[in-house]
C-alpha atoms as a PDB file:
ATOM      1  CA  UNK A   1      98.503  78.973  76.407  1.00  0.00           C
ATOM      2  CA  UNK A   2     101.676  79.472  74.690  1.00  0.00           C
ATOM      3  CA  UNK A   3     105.091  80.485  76.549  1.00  0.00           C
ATOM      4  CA  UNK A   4     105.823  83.913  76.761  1.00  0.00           C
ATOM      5  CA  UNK A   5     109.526  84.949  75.922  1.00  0.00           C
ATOM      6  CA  UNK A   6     110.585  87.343  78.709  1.00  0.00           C
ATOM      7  CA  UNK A   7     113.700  88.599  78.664  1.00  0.00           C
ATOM      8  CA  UNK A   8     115.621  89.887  82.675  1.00  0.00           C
ATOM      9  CA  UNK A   9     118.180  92.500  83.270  1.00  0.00           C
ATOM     10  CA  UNK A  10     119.987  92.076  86.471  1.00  0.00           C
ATOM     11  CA  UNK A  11     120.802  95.533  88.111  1.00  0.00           C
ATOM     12  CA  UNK A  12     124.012  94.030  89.002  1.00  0.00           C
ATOM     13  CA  UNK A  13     126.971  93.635  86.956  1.00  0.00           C
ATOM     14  CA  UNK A  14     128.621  91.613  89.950  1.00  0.00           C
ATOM     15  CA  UNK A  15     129.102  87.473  89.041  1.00  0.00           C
ATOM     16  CA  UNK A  16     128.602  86.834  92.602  1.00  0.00           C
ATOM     17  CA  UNK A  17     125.793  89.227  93.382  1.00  0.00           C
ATOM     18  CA  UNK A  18     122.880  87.604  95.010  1.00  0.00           C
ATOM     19  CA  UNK A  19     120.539  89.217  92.454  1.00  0.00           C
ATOM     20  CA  UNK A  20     122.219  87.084  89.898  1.00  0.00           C
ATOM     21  CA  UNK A  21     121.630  83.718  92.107  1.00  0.00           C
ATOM     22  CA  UNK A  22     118.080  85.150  92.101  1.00  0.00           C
ATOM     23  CA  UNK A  23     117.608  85.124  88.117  1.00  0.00           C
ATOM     24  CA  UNK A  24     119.033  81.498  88.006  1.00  0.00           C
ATOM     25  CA  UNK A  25     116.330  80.334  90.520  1.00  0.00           C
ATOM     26  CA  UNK A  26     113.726  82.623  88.318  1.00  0.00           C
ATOM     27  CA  UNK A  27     115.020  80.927  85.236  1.00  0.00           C
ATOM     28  CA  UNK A  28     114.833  77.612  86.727  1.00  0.00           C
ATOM     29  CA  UNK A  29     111.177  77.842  87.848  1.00  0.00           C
ATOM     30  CA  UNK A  30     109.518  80.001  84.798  1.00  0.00           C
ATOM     31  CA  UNK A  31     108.461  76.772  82.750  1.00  0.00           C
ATOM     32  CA  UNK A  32     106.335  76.216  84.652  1.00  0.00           C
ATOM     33  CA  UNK A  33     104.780  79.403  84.857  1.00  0.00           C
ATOM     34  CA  UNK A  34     104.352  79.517  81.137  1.00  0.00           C
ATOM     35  CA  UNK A  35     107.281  81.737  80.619  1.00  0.00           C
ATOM     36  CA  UNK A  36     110.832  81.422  79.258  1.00  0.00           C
ATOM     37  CA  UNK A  37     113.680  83.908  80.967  1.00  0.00           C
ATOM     38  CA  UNK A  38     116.531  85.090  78.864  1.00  0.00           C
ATOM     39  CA  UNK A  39     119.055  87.293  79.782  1.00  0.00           C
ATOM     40  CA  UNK A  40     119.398  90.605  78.084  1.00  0.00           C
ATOM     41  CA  UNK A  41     123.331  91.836  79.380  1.00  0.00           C
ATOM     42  CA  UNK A  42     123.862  95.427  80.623  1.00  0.00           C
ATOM     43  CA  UNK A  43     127.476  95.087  81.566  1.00  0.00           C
ATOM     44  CA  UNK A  44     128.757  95.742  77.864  1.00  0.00           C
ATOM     45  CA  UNK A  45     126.667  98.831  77.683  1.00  0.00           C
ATOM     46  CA  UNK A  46     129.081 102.590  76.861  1.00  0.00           C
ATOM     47  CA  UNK A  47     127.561 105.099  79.522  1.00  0.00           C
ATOM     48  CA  UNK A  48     124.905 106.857  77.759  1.00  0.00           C
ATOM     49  CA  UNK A  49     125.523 110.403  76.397  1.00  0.00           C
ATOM     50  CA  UNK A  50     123.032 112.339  74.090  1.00  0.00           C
ATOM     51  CA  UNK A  51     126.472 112.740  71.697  1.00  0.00           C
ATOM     52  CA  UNK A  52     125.269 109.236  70.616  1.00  0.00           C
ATOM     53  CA  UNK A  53     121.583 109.876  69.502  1.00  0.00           C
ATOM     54  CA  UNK A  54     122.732 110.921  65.953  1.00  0.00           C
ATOM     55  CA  UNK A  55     124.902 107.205  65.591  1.00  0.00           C
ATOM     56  CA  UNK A  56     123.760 104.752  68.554  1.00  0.00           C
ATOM     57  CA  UNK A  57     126.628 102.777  69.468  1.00  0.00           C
ATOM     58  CA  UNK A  58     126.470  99.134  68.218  1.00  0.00           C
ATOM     59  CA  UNK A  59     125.971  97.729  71.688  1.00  0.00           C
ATOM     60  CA  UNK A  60     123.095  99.980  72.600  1.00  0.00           C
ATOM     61  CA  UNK A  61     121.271  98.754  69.365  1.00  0.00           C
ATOM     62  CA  UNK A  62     121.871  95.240  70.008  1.00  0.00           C
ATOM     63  CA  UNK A  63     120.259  95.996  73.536  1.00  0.00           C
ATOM     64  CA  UNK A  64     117.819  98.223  72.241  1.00  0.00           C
ATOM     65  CA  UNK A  65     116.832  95.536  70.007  1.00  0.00           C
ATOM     66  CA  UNK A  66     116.877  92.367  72.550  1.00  0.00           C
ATOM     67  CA  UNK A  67     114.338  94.632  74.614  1.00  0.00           C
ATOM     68  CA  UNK A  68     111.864  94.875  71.661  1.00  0.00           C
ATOM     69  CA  UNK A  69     112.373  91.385  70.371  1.00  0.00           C
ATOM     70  CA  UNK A  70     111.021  90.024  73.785  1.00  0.00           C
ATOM     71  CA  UNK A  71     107.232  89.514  75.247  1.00  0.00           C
ATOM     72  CA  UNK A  72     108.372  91.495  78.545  1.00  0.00           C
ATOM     73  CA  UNK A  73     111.146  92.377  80.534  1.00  0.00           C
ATOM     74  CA  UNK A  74     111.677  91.360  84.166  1.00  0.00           C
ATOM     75  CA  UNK A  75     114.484  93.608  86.471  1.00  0.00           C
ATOM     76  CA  UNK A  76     116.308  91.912  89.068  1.00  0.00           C
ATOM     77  CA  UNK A  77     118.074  94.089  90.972  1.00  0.00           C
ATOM     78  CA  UNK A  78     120.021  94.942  94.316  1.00  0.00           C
ATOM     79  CA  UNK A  79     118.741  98.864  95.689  1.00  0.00           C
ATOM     80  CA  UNK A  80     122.080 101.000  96.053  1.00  0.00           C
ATOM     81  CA  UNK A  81     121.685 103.275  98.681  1.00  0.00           C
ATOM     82  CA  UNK A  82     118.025 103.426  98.413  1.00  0.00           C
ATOM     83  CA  UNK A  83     117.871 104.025  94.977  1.00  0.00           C
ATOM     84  CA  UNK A  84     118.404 101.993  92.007  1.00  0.00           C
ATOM     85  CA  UNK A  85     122.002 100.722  90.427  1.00  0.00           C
ATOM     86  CA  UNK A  86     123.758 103.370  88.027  1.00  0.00           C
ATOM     87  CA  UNK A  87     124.657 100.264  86.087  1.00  0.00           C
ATOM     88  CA  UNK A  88     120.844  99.510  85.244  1.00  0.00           C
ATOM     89  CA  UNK A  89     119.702 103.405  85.122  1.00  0.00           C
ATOM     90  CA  UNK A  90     122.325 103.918  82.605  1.00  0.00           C
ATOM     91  CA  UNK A  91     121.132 100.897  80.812  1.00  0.00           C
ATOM     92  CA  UNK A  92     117.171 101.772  80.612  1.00  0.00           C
ATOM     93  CA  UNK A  93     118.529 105.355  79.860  1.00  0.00           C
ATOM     94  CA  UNK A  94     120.229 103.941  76.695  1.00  0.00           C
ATOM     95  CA  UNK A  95     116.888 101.940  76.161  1.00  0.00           C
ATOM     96  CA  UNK A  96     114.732 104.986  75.928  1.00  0.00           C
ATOM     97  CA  UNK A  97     117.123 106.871  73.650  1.00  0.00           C
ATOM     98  CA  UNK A  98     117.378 108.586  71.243  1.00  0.00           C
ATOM     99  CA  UNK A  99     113.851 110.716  71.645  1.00  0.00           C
ATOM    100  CA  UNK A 100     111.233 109.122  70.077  1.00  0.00           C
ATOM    101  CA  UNK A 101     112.687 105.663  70.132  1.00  0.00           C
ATOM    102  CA  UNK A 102     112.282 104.084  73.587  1.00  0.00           C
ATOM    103  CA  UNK A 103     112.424 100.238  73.479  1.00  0.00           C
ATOM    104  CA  UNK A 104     109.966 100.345  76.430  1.00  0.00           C
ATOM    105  CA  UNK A 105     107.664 102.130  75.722  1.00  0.00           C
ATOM    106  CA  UNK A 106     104.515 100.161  75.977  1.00  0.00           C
ATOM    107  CA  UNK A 107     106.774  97.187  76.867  1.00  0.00           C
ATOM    108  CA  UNK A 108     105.240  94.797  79.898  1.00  0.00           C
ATOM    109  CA  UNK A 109     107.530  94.730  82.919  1.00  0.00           C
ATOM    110  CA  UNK A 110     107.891  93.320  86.590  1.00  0.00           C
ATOM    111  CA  UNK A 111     109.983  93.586  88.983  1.00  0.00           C
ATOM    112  CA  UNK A 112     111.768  91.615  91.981  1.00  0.00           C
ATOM    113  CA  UNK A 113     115.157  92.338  94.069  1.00  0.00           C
ATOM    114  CA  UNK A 114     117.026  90.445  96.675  1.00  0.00           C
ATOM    115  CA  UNK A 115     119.380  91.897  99.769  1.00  0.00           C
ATOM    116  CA  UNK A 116     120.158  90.569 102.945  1.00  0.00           C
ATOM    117  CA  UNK A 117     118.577  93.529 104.813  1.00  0.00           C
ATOM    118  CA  UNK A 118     115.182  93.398 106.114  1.00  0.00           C
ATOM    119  CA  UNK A 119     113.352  95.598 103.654  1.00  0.00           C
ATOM    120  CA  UNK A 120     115.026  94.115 101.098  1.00  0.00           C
ATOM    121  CA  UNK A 121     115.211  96.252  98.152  1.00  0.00           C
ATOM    122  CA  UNK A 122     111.902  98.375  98.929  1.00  0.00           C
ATOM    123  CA  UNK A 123     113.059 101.943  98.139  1.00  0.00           C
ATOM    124  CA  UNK A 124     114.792 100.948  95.408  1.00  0.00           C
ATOM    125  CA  UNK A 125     112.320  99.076  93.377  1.00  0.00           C
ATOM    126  CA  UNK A 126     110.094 102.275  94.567  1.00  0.00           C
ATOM    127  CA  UNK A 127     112.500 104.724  92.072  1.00  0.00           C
ATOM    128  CA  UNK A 128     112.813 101.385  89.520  1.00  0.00           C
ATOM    129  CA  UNK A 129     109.011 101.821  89.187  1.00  0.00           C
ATOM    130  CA  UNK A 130     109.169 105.976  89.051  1.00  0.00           C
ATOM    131  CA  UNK A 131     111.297 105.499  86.042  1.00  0.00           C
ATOM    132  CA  UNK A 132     109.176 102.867  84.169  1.00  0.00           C
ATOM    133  CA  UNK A 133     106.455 104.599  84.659  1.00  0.00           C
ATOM    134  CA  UNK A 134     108.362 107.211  82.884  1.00  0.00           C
ATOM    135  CA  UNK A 135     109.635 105.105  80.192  1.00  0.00           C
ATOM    136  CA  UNK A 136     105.817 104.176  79.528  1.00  0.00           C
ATOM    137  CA  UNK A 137     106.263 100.351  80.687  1.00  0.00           C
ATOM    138  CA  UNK A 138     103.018  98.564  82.057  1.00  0.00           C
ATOM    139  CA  UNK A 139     104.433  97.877  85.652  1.00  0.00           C
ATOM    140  CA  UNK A 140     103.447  94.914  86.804  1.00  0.00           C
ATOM    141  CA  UNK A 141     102.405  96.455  90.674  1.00  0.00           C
ATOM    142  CA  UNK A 142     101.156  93.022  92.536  1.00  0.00           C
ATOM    143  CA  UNK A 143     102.349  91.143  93.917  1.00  0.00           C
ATOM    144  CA  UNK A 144     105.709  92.797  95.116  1.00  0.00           C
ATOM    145  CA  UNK A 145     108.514  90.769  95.965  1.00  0.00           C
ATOM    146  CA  UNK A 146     111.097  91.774  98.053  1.00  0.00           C
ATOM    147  CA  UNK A 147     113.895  88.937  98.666  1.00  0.00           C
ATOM    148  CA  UNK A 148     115.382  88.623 102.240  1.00  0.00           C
ATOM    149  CA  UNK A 149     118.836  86.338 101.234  1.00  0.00           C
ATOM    150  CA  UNK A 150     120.382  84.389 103.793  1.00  0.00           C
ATOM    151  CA  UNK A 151     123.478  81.656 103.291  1.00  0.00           C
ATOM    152  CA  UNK A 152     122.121  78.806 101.373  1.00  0.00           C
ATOM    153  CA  UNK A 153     118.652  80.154 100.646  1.00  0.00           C
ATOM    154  CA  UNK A 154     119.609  80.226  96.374  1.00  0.00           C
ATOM    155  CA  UNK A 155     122.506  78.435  95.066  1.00  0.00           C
ATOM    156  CA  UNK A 156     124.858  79.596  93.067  1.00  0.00           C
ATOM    157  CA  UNK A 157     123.362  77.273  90.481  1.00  0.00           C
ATOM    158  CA  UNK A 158     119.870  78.877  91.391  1.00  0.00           C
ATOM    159  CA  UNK A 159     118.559  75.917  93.063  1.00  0.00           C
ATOM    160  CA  UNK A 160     115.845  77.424  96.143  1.00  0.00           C
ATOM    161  CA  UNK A 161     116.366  75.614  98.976  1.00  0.00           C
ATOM    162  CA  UNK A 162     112.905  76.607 101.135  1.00  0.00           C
ATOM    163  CA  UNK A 163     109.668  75.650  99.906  1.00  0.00           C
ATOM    164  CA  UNK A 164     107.949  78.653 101.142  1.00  0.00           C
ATOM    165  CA  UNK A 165     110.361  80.688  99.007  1.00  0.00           C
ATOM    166  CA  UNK A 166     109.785  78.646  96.040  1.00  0.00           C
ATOM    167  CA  UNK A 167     105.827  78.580  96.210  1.00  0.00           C
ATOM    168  CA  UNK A 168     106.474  82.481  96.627  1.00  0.00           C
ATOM    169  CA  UNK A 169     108.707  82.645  93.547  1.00  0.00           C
ATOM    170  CA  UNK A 170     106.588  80.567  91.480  1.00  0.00           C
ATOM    171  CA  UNK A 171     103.113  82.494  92.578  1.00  0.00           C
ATOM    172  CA  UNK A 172     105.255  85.850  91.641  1.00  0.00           C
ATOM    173  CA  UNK A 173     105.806  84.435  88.251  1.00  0.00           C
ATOM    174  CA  UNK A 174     102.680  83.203  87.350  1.00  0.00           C
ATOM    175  CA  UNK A 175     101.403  86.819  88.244  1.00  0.00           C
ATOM    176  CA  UNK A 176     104.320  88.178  85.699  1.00  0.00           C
ATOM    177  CA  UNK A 177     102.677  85.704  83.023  1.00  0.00           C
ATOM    178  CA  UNK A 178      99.317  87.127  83.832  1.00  0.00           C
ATOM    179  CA  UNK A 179     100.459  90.576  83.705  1.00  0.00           C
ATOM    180  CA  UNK A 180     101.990  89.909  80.501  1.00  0.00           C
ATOM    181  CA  UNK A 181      99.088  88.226  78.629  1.00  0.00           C
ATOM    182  CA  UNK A 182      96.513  90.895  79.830  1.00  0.00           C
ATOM    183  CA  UNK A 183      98.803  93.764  78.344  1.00  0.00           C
ATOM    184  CA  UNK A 184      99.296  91.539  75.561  1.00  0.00           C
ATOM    185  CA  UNK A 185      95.590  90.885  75.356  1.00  0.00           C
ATOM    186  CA  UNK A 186      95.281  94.785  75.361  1.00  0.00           C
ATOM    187  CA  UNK A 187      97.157  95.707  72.691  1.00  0.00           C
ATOM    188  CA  UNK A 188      95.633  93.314  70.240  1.00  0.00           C
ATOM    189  CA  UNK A 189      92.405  94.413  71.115  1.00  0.00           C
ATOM    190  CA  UNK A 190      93.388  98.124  70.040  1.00  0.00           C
END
């Protein structure tokens, strides 16, 4: 089986944002999954405007670009006020821009978030999925993973410090591989 390059937006632009300490410990454990997690940035990204579709600016067609050069695309993200980050909707809303030329579209994705409340980032991720079902993105819908973060549970260096939570993390992303190769799989076939 050969590793699958998936490229991760983190719905928080935040250096300390528990979502971020999330992607490390994702990027740490994905080897062994079969997968290799690179980030694709968001925080450089102009707020979209359709005054841009005629002459994209540069850093939306780098972006646009990273998203199709990759396998699949993994969001981590925080929920903001039940709903999703207007840092990462403005960033798949410059993905899926200009008409006609959305970078998802038929692009494999999953996702995952991490809060310290008890449901996590439920709602959220419920809109996150609304809109890539939208953008035409093969969701990955089980298993969901919903991150309760307490003190010390990630590192800053992404280390997981429970087992249980590292079993989960791993299990999550060897379902993200399998989603990935059966969409893969899919296409080819067509």
């Amino acid at each position: 089986m050969a590793t699958l390059n998936v490229g991760f937006l983190v719905g928080s632009i935040s250096l300390t944002s528990i979502n971020r300490r999330l992607s490390r410990a994702l990027v740490a454990l994905a080897p062994q999954a079969g997968l290799t997690l690179t980030e694709i940035p968001i925080a450089g990204l102009p707020f979209y405007s359709a005054d841009h579709d005629g002459g994209i600016p540069a850093e939306a067609a780098e972006f646009k670009q990273a998203i199709e050069s990759v396998d699949a695309v993994v969001i981590v993200s925080p929920e903001y006020n039940r709903s999703v980050p207007g840092v990462l909707k403005n960033a798949l809303d410059m993905a899926s821009r200009p008409w006609g030329q959305n970078s998802f579209g038929g692009k494999p994705t999953a996702v995952i978030g991490a809060s310290i409340g008890q449901i996590a980032t439920a709602a959220g991720q419920q809109h996150l999925r609304q809109i890539l079902s939208f953008l035409d993105s093969p969701t990955m819908g089980q298993p969901e993973a919903y991150v309760q973060m307490h003190e010390g549970l990630i590192t800053d260096a992404g280390e997981v410090t429970d087992e249980s939570t590292a079993e989960f993390l791993l299990a999550w992303l060897r379902a993200v591989q399998a989603h990935v190769a059966k969409q893969i799989a899919g296409a080819n076939a067509a």
